[in-house]
PDB file of N, CA and C in Angstrom:
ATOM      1  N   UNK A   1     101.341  21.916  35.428  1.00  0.00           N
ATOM      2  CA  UNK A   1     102.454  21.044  35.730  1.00  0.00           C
ATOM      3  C   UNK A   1     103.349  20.853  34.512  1.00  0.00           C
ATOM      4  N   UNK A   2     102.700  20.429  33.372  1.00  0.00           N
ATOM      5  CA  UNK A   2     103.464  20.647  32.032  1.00  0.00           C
ATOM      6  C   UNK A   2     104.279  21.743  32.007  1.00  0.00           C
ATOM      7  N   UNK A   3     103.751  23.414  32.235  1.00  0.00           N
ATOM      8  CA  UNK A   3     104.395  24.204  31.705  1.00  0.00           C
ATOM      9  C   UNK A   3     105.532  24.220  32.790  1.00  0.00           C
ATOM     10  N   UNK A   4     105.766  23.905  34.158  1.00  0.00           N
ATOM     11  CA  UNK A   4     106.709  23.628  34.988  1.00  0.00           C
ATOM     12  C   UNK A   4     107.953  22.939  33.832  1.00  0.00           C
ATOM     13  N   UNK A   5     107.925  22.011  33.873  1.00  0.00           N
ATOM     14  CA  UNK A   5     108.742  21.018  33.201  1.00  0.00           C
ATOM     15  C   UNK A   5     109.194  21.713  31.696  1.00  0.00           C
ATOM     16  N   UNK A   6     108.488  21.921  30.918  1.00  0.00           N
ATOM     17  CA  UNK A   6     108.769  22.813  29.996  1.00  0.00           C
ATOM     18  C   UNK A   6     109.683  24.035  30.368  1.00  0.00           C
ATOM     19  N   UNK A   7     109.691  24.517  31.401  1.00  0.00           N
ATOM     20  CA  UNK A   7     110.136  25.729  31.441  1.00  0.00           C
ATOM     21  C   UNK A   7     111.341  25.399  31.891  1.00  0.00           C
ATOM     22  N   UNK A   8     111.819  24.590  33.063  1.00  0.00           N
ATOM     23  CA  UNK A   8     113.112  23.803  33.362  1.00  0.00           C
ATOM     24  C   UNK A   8     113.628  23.448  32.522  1.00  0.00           C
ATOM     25  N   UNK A   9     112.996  22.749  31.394  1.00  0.00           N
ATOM     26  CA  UNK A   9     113.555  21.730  30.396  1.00  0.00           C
ATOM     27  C   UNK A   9     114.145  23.247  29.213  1.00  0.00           C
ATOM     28  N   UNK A  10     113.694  24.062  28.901  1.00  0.00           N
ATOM     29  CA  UNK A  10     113.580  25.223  28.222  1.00  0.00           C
ATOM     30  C   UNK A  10     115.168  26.172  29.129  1.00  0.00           C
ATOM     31  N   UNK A  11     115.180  26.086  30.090  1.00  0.00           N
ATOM     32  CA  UNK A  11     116.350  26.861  30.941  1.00  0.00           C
ATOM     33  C   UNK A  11     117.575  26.250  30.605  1.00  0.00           C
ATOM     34  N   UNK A  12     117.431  24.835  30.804  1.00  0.00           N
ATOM     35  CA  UNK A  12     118.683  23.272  30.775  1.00  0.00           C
ATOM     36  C   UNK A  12     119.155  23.733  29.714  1.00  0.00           C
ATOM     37  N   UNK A  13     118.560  23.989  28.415  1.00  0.00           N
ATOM     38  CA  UNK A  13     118.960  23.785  27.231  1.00  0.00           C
ATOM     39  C   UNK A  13     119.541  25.152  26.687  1.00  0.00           C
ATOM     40  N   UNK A  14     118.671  26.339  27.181  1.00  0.00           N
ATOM     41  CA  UNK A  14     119.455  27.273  27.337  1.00  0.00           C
ATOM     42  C   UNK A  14     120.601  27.436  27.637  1.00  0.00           C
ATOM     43  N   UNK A  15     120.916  27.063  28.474  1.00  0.00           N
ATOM     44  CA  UNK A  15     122.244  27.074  29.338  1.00  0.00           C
ATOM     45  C   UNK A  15     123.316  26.219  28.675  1.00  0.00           C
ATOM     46  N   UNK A  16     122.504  25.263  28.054  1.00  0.00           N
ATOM     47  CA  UNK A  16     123.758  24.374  27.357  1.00  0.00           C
ATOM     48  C   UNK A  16     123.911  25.138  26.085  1.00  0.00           C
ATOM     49  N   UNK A  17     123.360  26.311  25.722  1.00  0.00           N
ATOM     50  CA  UNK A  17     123.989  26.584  24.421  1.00  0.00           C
ATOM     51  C   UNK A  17     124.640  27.620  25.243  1.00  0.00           C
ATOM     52  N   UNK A  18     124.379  28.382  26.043  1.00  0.00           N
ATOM     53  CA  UNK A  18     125.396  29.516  26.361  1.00  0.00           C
ATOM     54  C   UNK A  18     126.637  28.850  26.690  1.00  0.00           C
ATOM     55  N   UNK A  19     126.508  27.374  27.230  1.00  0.00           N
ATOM     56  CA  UNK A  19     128.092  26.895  27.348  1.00  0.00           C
ATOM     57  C   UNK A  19     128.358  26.731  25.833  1.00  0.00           C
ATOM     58  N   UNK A  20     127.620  26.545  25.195  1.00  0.00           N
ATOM     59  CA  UNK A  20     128.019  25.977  24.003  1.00  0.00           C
ATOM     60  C   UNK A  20     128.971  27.304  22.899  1.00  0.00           C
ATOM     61  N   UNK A  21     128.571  28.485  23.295  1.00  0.00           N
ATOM     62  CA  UNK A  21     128.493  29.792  22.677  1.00  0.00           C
ATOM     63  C   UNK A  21     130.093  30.221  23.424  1.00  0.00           C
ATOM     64  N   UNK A  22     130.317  29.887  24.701  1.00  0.00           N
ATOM     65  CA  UNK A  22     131.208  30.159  25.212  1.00  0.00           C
ATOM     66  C   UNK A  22     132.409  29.251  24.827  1.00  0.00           C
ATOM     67  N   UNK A  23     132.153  27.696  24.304  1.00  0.00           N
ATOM     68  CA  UNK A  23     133.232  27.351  23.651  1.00  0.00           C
ATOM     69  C   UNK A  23     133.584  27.658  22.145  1.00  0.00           C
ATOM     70  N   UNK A  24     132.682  28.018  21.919  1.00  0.00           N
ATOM     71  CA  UNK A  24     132.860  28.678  20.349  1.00  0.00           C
ATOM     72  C   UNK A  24     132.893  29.886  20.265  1.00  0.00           C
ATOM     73  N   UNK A  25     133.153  30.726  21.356  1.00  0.00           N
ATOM     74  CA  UNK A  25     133.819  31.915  21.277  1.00  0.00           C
ATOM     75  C   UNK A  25     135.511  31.382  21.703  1.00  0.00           C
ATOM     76  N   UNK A  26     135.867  30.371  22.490  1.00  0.00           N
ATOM     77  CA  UNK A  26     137.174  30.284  22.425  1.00  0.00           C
ATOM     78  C   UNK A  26     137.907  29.877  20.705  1.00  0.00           C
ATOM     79  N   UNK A  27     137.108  29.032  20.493  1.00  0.00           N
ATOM     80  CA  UNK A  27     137.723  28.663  18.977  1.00  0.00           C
ATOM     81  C   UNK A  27     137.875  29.520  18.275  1.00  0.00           C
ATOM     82  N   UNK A  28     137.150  30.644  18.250  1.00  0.00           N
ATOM     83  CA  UNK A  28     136.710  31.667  17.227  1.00  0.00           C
ATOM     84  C   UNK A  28     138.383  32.453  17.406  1.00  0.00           C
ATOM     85  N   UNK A  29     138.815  32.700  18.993  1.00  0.00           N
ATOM     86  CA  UNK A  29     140.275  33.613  19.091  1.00  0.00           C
ATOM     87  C   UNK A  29     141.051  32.585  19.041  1.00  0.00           C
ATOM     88  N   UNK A  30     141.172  31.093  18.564  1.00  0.00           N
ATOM     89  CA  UNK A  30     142.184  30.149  18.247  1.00  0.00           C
ATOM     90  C   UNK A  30     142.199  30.164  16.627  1.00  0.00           C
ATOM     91  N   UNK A  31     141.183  30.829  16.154  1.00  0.00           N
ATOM     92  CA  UNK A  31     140.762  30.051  14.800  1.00  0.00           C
ATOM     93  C   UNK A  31     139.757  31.089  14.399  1.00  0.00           C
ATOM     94  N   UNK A  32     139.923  32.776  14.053  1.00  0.00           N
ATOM     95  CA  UNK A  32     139.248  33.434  13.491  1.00  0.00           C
ATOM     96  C   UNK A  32     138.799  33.644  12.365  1.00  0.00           C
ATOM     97  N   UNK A  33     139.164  32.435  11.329  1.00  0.00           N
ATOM     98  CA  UNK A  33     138.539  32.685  10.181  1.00  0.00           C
ATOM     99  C   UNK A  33     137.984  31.226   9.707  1.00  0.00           C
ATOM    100  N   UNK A  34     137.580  30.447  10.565  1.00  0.00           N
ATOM    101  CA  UNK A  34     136.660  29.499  10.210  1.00  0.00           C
ATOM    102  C   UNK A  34     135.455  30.221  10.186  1.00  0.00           C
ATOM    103  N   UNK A  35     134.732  30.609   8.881  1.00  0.00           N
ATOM    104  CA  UNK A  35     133.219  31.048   9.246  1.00  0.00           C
ATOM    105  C   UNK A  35     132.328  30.104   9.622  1.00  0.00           C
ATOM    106  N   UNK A  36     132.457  28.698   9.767  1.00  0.00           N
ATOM    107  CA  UNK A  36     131.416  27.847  10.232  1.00  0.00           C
ATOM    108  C   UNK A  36     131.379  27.891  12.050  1.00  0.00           C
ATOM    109  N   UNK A  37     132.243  28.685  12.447  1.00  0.00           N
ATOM    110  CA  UNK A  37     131.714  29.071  13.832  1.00  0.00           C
ATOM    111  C   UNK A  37     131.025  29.875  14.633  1.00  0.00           C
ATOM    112  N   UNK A  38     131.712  30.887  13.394  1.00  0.00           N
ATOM    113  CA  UNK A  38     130.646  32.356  13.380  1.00  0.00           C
ATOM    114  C   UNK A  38     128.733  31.818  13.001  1.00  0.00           C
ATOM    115  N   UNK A  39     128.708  31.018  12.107  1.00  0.00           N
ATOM    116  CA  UNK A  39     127.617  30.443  11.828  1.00  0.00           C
ATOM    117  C   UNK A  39     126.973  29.825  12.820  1.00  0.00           C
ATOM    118  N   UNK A  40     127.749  29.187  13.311  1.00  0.00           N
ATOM    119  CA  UNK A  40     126.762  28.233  14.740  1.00  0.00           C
ATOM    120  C   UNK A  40     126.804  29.265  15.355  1.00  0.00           C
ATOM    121  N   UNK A  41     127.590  30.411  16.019  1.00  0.00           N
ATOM    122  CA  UNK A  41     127.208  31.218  17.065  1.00  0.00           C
ATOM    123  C   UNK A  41     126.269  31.974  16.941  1.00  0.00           C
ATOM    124  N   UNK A  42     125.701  32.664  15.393  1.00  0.00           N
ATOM    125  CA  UNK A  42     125.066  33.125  15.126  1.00  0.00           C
ATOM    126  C   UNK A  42     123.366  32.375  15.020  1.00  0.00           C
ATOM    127  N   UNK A  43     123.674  30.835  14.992  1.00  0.00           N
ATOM    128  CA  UNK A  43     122.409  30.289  14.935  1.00  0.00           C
ATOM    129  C   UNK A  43     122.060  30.213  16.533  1.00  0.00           C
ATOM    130  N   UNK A  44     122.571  30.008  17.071  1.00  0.00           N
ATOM    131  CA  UNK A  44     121.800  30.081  18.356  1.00  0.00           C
ATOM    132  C   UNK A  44     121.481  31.237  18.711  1.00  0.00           C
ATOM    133  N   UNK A  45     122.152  32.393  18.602  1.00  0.00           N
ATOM    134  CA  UNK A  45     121.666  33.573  19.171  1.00  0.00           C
ATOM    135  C   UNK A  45     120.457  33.851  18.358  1.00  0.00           C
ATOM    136  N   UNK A  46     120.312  33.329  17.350  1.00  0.00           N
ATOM    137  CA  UNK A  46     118.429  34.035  16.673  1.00  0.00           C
ATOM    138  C   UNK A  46     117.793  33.646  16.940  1.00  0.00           C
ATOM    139  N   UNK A  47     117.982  31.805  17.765  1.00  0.00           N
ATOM    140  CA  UNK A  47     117.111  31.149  18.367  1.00  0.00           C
ATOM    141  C   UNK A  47     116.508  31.336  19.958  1.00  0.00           C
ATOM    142  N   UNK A  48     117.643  32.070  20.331  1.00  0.00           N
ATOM    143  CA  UNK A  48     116.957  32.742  21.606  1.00  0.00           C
ATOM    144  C   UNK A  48     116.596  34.168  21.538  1.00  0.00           C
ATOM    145  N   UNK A  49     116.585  34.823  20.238  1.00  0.00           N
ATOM    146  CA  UNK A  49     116.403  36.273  19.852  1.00  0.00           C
ATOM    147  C   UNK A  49     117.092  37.400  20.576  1.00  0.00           C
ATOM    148  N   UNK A  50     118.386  36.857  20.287  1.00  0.00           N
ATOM    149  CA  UNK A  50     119.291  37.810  20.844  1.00  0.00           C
ATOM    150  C   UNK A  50     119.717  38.884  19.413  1.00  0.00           C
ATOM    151  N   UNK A  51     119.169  39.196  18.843  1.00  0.00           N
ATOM    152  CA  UNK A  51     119.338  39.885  17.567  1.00  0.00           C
ATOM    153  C   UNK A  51     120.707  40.882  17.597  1.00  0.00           C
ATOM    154  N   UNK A  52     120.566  42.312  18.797  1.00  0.00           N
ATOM    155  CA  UNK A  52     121.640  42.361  18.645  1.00  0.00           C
ATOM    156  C   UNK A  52     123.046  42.214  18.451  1.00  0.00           C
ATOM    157  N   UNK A  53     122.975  40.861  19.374  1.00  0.00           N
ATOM    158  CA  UNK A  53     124.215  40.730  19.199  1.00  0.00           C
ATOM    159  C   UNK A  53     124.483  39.609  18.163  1.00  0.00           C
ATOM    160  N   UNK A  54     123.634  39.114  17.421  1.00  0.00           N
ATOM    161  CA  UNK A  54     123.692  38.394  16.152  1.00  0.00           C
ATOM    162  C   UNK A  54     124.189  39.726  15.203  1.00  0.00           C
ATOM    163  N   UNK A  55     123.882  40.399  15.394  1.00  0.00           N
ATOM    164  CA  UNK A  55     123.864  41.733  14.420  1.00  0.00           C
ATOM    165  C   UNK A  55     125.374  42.120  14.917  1.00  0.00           C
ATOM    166  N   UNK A  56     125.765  42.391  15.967  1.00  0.00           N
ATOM    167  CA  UNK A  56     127.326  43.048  16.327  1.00  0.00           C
ATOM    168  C   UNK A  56     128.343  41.389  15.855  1.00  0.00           C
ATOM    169  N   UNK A  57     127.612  40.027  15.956  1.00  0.00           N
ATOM    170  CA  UNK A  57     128.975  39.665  15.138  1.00  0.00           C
ATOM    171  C   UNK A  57     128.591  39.290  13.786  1.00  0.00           C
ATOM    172  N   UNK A  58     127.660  39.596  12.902  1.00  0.00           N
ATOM    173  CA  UNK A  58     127.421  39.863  11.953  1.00  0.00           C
ATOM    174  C   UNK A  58     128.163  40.789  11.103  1.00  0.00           C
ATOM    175  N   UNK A  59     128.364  42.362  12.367  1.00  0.00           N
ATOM    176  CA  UNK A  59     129.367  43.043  11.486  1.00  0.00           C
ATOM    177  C   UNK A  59     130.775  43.021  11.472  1.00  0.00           C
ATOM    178  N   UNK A  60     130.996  42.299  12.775  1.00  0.00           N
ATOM    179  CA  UNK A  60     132.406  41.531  12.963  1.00  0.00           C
ATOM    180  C   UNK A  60     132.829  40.496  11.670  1.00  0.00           C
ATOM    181  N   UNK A  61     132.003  39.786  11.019  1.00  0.00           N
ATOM    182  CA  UNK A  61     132.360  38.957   9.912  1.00  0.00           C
ATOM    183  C   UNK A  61     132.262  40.102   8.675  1.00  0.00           C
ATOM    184  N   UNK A  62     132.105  41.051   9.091  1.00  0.00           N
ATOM    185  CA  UNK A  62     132.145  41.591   7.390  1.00  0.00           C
ATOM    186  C   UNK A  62     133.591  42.163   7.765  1.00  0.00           C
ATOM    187  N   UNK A  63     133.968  42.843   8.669  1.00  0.00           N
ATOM    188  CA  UNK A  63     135.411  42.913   8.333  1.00  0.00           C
ATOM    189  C   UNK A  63     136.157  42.070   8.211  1.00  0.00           C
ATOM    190  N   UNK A  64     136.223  41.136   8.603  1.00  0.00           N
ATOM    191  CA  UNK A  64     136.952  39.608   8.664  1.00  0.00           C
ATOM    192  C   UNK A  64     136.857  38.950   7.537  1.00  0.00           C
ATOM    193  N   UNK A  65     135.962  38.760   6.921  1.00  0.00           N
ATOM    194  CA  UNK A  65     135.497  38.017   5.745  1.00  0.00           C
ATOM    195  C   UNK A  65     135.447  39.207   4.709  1.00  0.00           C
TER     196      UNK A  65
END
């Protein structure tokens, strides 16, 4: 029953960072050279181990930066 609830509770929060990822991809094409956005986008994606694509805007900030 725990891992029920855990796993809902684990989805919710998911989801609120992909909204979260999706407003900080708008800022990012209002405002492409704040690197503290690139930073939060990049912290959530390692937290759900999305590596690649931590890695594809990883190399997006080296041309940029």
């Amino acid at each position: 029953m725990i891992n029920l609830f855990q796993s809902q509770s684990s989805r919710g929060l998911k989801n609120q960072d992909n909204e979260k990822v999706r407003k900080i991809d708008k800022e990012i094409e209002s405002n492409p050279e704040n690197i503290d956005l690139y930073n939060s986008k990049i912290s959530i994606l390692l937290y759900y181990s999305q590596l690649e694509e931590a890695l594809k805007l990883l190399d997006e900030m080296l041309e940029i930066f």
